[in-house]
C-alpha atoms as a PDB file:
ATOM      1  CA  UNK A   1     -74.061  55.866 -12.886  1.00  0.00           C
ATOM      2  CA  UNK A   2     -70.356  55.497 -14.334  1.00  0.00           C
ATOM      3  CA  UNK A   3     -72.230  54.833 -17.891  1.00  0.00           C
ATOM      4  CA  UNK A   4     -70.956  51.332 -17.916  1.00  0.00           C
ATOM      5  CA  UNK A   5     -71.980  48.957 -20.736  1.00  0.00           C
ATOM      6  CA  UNK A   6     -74.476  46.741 -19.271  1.00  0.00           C
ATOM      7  CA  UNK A   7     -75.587  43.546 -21.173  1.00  0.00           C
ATOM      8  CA  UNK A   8     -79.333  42.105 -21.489  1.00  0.00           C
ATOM      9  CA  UNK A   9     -79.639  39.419 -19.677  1.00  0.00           C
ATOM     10  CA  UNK A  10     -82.785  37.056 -19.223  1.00  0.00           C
ATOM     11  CA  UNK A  11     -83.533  37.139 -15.392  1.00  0.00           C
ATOM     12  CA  UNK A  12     -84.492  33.005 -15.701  1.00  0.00           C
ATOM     13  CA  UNK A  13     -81.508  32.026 -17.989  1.00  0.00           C
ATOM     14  CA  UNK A  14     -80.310  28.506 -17.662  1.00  0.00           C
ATOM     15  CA  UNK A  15     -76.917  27.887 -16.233  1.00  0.00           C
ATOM     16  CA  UNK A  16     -74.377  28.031 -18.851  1.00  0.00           C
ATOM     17  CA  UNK A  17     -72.049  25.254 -17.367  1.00  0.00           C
ATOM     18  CA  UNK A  18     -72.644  22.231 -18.487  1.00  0.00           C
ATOM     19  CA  UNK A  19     -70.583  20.622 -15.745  1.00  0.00           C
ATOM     20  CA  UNK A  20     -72.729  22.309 -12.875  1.00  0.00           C
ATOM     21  CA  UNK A  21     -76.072  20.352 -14.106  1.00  0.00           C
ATOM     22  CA  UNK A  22     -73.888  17.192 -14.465  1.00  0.00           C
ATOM     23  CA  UNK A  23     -72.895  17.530 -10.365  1.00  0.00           C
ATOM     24  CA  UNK A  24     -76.234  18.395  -9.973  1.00  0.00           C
ATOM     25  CA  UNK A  25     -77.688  15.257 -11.505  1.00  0.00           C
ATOM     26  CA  UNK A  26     -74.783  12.967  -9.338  1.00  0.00           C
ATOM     27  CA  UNK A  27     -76.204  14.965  -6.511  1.00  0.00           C
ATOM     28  CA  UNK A  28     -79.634  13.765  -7.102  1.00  0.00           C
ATOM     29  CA  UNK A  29     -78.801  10.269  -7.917  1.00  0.00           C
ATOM     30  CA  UNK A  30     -76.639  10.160  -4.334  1.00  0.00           C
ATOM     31  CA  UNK A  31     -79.014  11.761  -2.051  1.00  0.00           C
ATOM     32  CA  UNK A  32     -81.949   9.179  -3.624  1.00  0.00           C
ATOM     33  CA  UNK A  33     -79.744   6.117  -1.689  1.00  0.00           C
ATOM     34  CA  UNK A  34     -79.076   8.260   1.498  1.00  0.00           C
ATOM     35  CA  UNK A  35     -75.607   7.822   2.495  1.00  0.00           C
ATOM     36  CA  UNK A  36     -75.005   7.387   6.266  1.00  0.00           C
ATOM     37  CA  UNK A  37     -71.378   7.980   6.290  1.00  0.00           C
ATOM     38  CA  UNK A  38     -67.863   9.508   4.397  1.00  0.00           C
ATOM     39  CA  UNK A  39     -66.945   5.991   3.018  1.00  0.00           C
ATOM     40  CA  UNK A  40     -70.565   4.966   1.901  1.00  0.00           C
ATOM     41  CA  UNK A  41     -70.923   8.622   0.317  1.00  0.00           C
ATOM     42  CA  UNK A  42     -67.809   8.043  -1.976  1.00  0.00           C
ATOM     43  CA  UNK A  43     -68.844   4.853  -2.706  1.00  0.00           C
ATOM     44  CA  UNK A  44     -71.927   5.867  -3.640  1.00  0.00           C
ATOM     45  CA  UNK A  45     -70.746   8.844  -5.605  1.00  0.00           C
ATOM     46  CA  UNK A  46     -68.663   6.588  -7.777  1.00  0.00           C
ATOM     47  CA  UNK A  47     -71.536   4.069  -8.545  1.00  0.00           C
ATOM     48  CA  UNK A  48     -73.961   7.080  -9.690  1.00  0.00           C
ATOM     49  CA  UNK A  49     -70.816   8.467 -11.421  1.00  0.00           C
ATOM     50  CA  UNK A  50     -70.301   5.434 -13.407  1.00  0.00           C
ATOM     51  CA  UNK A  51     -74.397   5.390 -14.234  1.00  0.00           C
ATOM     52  CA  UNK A  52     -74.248   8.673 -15.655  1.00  0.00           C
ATOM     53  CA  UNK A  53     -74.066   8.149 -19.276  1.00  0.00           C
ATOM     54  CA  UNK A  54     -72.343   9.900 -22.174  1.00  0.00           C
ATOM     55  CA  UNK A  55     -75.543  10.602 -23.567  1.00  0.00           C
ATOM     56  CA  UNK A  56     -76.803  12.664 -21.066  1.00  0.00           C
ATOM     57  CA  UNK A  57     -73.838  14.694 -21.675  1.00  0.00           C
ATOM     58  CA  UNK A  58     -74.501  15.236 -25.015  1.00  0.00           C
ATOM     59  CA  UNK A  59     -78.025  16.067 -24.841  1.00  0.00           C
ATOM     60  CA  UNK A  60     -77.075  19.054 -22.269  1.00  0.00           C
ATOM     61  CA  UNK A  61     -74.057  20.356 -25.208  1.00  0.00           C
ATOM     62  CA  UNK A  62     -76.847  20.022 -27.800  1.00  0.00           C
ATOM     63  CA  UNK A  63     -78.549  23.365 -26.115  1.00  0.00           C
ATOM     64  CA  UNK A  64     -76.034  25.259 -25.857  1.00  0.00           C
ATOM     65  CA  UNK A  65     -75.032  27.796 -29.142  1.00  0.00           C
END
């Protein structure tokens, strides 16, 4: 109505933070072991955190322009 510029946007477009699909991933890994408490949920976190290797990282940058 106030003839704003809108942009075209794909209505499925990936997220465009590669640091979002690396929590997701470390979210994935953590709930697969099913931590029953605060302390064994850090640990946990840091383990997976550790396992997450720079090549996954580099393979989600590769898609991006």
């Amino acid at each position: 109505d106030n003839k704003g510029k809108v942009l075209e946007w794909p209505s499925q477009s990936p997220d465009l933070n590669p640091i979002e699909n690396v929590w997701a991933e470390l979210k994935k890994r953590v709930r697969v072991r099913r931590p029953t408490n605060l302390t064994q949920l850090h640990q946990l976190c840091q383990e997976e955190w550790d396992k997450i290797h720079t090549t996954y990282c580099g393979k989600l940058l590769e898609g991006y322009p």
